[in-house]
C-alpha atoms as a PDB file:
ATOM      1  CA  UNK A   1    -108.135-145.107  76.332  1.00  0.00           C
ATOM      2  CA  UNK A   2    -107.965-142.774  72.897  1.00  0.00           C
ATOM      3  CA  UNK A   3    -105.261-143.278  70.324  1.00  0.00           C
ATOM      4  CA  UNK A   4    -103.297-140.779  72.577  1.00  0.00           C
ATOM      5  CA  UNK A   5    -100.251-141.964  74.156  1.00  0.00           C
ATOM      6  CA  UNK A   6     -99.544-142.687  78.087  1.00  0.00           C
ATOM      7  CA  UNK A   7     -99.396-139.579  79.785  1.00  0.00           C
ATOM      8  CA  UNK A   8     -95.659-138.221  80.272  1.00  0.00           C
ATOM      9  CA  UNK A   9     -93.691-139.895  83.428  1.00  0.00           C
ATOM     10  CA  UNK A  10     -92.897-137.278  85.731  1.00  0.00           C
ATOM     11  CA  UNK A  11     -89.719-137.102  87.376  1.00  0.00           C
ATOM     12  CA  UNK A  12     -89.259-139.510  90.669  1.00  0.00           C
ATOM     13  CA  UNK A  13     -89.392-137.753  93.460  1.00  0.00           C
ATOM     14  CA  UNK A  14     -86.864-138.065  96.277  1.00  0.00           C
ATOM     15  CA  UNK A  15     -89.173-139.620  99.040  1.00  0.00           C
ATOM     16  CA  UNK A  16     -90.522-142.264  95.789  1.00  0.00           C
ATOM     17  CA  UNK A  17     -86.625-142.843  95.012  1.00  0.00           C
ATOM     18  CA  UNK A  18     -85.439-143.070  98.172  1.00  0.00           C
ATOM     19  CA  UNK A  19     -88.431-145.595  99.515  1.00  0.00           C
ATOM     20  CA  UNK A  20     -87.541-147.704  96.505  1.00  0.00           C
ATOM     21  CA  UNK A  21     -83.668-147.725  97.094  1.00  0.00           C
ATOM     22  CA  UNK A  22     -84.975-148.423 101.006  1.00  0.00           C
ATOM     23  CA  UNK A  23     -86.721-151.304  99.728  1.00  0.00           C
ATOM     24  CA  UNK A  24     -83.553-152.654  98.163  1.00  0.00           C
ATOM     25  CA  UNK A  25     -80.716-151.874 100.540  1.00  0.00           C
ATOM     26  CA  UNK A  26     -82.488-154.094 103.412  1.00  0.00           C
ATOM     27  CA  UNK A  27     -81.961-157.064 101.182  1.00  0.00           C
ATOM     28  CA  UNK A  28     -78.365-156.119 100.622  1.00  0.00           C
ATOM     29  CA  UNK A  29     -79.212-154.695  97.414  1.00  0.00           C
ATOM     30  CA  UNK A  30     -78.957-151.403  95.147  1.00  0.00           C
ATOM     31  CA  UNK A  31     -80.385-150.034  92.209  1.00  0.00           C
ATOM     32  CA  UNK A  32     -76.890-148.520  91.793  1.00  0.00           C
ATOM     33  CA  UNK A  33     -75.584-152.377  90.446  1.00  0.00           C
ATOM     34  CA  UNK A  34     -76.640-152.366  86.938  1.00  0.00           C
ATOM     35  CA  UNK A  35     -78.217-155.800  87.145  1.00  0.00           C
ATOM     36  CA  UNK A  36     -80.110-155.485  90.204  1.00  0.00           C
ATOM     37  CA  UNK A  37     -81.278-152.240  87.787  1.00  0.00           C
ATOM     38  CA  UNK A  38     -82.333-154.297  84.912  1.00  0.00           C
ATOM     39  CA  UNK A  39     -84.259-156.846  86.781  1.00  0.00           C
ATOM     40  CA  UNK A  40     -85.969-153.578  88.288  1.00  0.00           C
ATOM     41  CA  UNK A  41     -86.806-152.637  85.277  1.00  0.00           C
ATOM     42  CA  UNK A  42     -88.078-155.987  84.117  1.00  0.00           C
ATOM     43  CA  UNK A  43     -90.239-155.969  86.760  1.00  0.00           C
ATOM     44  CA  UNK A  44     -91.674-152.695  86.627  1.00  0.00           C
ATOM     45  CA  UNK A  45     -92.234-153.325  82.833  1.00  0.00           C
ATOM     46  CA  UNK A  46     -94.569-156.862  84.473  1.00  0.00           C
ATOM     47  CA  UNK A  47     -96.147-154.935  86.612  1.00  0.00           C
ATOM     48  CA  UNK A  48     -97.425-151.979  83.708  1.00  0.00           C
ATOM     49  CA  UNK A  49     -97.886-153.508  81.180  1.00  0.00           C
ATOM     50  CA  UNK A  50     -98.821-156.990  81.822  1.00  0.00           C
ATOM     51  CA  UNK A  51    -100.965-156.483  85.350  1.00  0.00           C
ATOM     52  CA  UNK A  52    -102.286-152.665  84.939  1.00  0.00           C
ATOM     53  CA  UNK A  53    -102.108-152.462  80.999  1.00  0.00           C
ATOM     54  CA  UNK A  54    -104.165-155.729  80.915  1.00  0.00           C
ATOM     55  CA  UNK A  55    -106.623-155.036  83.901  1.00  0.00           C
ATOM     56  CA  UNK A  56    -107.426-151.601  82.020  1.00  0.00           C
ATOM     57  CA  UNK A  57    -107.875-153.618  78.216  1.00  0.00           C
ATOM     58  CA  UNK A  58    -109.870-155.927  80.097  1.00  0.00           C
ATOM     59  CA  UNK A  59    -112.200-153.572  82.149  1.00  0.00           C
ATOM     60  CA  UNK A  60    -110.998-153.937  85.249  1.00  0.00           C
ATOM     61  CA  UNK A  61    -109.816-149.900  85.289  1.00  0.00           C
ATOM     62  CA  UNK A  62    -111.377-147.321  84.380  1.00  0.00           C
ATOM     63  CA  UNK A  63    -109.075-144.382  82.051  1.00  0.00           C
ATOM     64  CA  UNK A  64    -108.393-142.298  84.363  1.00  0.00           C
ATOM     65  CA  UNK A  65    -107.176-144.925  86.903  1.00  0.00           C
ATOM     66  CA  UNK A  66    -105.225-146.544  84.292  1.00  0.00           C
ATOM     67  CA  UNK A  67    -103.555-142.972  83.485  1.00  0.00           C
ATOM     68  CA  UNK A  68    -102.769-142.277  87.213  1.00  0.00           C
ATOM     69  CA  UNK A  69    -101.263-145.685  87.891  1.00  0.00           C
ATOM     70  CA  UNK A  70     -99.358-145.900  84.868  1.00  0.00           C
ATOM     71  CA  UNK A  71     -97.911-142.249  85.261  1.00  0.00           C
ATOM     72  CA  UNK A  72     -96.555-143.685  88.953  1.00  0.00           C
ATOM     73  CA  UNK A  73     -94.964-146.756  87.391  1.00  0.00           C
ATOM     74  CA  UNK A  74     -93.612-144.672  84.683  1.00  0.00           C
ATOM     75  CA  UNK A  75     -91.998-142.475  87.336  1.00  0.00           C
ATOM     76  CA  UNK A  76     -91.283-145.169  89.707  1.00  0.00           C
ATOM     77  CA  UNK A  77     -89.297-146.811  86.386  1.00  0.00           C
ATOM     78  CA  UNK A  78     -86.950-143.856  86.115  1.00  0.00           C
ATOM     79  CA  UNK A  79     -85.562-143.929  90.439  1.00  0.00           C
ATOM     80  CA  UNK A  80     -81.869-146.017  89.095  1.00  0.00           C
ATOM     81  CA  UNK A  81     -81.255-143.277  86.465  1.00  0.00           C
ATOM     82  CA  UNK A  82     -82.449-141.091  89.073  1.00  0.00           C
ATOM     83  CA  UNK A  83     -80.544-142.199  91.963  1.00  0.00           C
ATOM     84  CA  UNK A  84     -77.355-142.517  89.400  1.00  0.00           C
ATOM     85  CA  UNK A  85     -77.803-138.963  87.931  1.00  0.00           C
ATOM     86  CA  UNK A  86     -77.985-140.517  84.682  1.00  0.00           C
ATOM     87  CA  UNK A  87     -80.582-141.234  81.888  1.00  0.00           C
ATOM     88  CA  UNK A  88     -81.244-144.827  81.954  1.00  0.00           C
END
């Protein structure tokens, strides 16, 4: 990748924020709690930057992979400020 930065997240979309909350809600959860919103968070951080950041530094994606999967995960990080209405 250049010196430019990630591309902007987009907004979540309702189907991607409500499949997420789905997720959560059959384990008795929601991204609503704040904590079960920070461990979200830590975990989406793990997956892009540790697992797709690192596969892409490492060869294992190609740029314009790397951009497409990041800009998901950057979207997929905003659903709880989403969901909330608020800028998390």
């Amino acid at each position: 990748m250049t010196g430019a930065g990630p591309t902007p997240a987009p907004e979540p979309t309702d189907r991607l924020a409500i499949a997420i909350q789905s997720l959560y809600k059959a384990r008795g959860m929601s991204l609503a709690d704040p904590a079960t919103a920070d461990a979200y968070d830590v975990a989406i951080q793990a997956v892009a930057l540790l697992l797709v950041d690192g596969t892409y530094k490492t060869g294992g994606l190609g740029e314009a992979e790397h951009r497409r999967i990041r800009a998901l995960l950057d979207a997929a990080a905003l659903v709880p400020g989403y969901l909330s209405g608020t800028d998390r």
